[in-house]
Protein backbone atom coordinates (compact mmCIF):
# COMPACT_ATOMS: atom_id res chain seq x y z
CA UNK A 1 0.00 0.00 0.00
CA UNK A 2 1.34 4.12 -1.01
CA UNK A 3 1.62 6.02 1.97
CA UNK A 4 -1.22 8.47 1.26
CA UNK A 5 -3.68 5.39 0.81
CA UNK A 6 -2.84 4.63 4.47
CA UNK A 7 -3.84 8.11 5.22
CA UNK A 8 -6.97 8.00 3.86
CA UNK A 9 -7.99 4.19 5.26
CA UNK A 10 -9.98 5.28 7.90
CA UNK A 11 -12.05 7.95 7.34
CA UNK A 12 -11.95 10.14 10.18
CA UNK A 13 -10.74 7.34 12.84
CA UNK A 14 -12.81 8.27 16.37
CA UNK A 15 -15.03 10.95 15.33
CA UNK A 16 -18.84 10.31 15.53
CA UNK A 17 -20.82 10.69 12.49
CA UNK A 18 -23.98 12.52 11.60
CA UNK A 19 -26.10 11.04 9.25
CA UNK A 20 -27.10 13.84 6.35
CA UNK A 21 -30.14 13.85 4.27
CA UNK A 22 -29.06 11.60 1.35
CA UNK A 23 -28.02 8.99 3.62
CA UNK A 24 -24.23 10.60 3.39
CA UNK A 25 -22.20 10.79 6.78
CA UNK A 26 -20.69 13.90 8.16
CA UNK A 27 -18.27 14.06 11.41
CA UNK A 28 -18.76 16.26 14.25
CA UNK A 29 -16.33 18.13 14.30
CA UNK A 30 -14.85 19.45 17.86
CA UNK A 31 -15.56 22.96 18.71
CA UNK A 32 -18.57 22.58 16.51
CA UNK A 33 -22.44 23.33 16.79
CA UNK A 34 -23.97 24.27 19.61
CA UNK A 35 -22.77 25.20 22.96
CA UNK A 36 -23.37 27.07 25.77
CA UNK A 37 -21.27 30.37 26.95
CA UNK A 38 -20.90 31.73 30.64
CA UNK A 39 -19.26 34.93 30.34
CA UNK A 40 -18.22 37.06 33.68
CA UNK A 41 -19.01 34.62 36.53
CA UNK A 42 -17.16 35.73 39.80
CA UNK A 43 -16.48 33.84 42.34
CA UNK A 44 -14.36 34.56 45.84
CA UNK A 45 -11.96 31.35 45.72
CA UNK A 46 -8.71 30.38 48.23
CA UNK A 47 -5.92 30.76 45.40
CA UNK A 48 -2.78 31.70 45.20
CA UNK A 49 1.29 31.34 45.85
CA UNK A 50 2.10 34.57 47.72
CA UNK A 51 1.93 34.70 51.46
CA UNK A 52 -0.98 37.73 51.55
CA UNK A 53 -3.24 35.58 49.04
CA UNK A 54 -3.47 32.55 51.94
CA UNK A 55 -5.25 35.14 54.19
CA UNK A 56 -8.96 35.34 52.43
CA UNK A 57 -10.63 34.01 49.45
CA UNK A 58 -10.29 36.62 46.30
CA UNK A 59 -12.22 36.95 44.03
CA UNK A 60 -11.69 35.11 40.33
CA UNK A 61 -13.71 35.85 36.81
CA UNK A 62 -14.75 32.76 34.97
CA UNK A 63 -15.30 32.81 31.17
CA UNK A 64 -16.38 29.37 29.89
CA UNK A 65 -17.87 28.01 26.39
CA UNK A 66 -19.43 24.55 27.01
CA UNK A 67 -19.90 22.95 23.34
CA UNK A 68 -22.21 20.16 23.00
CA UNK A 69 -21.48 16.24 21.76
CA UNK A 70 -24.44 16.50 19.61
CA UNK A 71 -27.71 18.50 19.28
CA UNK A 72 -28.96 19.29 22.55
CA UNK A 73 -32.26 17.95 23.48
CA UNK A 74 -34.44 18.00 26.27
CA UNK A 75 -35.70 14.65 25.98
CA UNK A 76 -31.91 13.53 26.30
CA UNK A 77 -28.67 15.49 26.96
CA UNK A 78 -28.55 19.47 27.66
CA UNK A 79 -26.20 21.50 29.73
CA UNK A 80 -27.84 23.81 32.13
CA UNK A 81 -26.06 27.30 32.78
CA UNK A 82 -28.00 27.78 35.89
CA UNK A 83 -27.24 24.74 36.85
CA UNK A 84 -23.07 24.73 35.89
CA UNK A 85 -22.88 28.00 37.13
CA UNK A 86 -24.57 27.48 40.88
CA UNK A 87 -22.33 23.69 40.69
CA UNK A 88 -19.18 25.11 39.73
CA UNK A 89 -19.35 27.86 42.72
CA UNK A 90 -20.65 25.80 45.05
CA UNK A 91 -17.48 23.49 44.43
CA UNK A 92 -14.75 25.94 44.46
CA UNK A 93 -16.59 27.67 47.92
CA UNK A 94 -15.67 24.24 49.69
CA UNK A 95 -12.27 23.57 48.30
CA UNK A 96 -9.19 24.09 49.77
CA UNK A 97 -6.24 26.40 49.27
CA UNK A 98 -5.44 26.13 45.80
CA UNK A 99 -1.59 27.44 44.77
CA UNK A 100 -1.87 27.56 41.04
CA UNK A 101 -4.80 29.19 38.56
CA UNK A 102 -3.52 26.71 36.27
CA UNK A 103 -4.35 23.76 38.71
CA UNK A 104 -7.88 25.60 39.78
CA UNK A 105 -8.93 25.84 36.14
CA UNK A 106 -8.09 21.87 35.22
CA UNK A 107 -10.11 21.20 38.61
CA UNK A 108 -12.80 23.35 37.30
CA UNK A 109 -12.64 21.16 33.64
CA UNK A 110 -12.49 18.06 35.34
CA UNK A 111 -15.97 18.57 37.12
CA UNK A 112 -17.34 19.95 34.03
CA UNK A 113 -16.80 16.70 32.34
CA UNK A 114 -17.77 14.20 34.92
CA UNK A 115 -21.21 16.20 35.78
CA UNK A 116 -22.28 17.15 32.56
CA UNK A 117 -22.50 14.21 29.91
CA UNK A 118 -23.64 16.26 27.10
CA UNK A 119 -20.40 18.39 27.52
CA UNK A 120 -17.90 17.53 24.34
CA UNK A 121 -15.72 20.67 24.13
CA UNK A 122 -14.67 23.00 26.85
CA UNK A 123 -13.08 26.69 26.58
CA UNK A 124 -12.32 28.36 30.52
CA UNK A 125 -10.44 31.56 30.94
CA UNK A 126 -10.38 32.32 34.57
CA UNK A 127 -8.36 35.46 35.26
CA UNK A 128 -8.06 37.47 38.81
CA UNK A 129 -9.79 40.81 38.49
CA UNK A 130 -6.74 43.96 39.02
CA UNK A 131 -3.81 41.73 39.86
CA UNK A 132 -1.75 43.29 38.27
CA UNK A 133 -1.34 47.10 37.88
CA UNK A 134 -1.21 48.15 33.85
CA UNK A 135 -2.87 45.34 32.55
CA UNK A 136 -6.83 45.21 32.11
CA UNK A 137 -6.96 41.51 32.71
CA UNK A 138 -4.25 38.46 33.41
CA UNK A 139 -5.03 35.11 33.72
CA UNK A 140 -5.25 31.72 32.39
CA UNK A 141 -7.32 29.78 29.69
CA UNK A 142 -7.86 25.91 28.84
CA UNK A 143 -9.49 24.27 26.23
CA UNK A 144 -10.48 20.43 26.47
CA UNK A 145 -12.05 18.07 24.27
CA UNK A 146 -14.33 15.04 26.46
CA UNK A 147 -11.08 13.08 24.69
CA UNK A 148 -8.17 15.46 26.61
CA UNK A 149 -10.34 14.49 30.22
CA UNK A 150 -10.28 11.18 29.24
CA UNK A 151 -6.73 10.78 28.75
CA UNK A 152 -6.08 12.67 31.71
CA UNK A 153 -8.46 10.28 34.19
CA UNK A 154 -6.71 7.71 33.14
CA UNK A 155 -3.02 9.07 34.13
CA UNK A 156 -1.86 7.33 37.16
CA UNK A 157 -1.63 10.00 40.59
């Protein structure tokens, strides 16, 4: 067999398909369709590496996009943004000292996944509100597929 008819074996190896009118199949393609965004959520968290930061939750911003595996429905899967929002602030009011954004945002990503099932892509920028003097916002930003959470569950501790 030529190289590029190795290439072109498997169609789209792992992606689910969508069946088209015609009876032709389309992947899904990550980071496409619908999804839900979350834009602004604050929430006082324990964060930080600096000595004054262990004193007193601060407060953190939370911009997320929450794409969809496939059509939401009702009658099936369907991510609720009162829901993930209320969740996701409830967990981070009861969890301890965290020393690393970085670490509080994969925490964050990790929950997302297990509680929502629906939940195929994820996009979280999380930044501390004037942290630093100059700059109108710093911060950190992640973006998982359901495949990136799986890998990473399966990492040994």
């Amino acid at each position: 067999m030529k190289p590029v008819e190795k290439a072109f074996a498997e169609p789209l190896a792992g992606l689910e398909l969508n069946r088209l009118d015609g009876g032709l199949e389309a992947p899904l393609l990550p980071g496409r369709g619908w999804s839900v965004f979350i834009d602004a959520l604050t929430v006082p968290v324990r964060i930080g590496i600096h000595p004054h930061e262990h004193d007193a939750p601060q407060p953190i911003v939370i911009d997320a996009r929450l794409g969809y595996r496939r059509e939401p429905s009702e009658a099936t899967e369907w991510i609720d943004y009162e829901g993930y929002c209320t969740r996701v602030a409830a967990y981070l009011a009861r969890k301890p000292h965290t020393r690393l954004l970085e670490t509080l945002v994969a925490d964050i990503a990790e929950l997302s996944f297990r509680e929502w099932p629906a939940l195929d892509t994820l996009t979280l920028a999380v930044h501390k509100p004037k942290i630093r003097p100059g700059t109108q916002r710093v911060g950190v930003e992640l973006e998982w597929t359901r495949a990136d959470f799986l890998r990473r569950a399966r990492k040994p501790a």
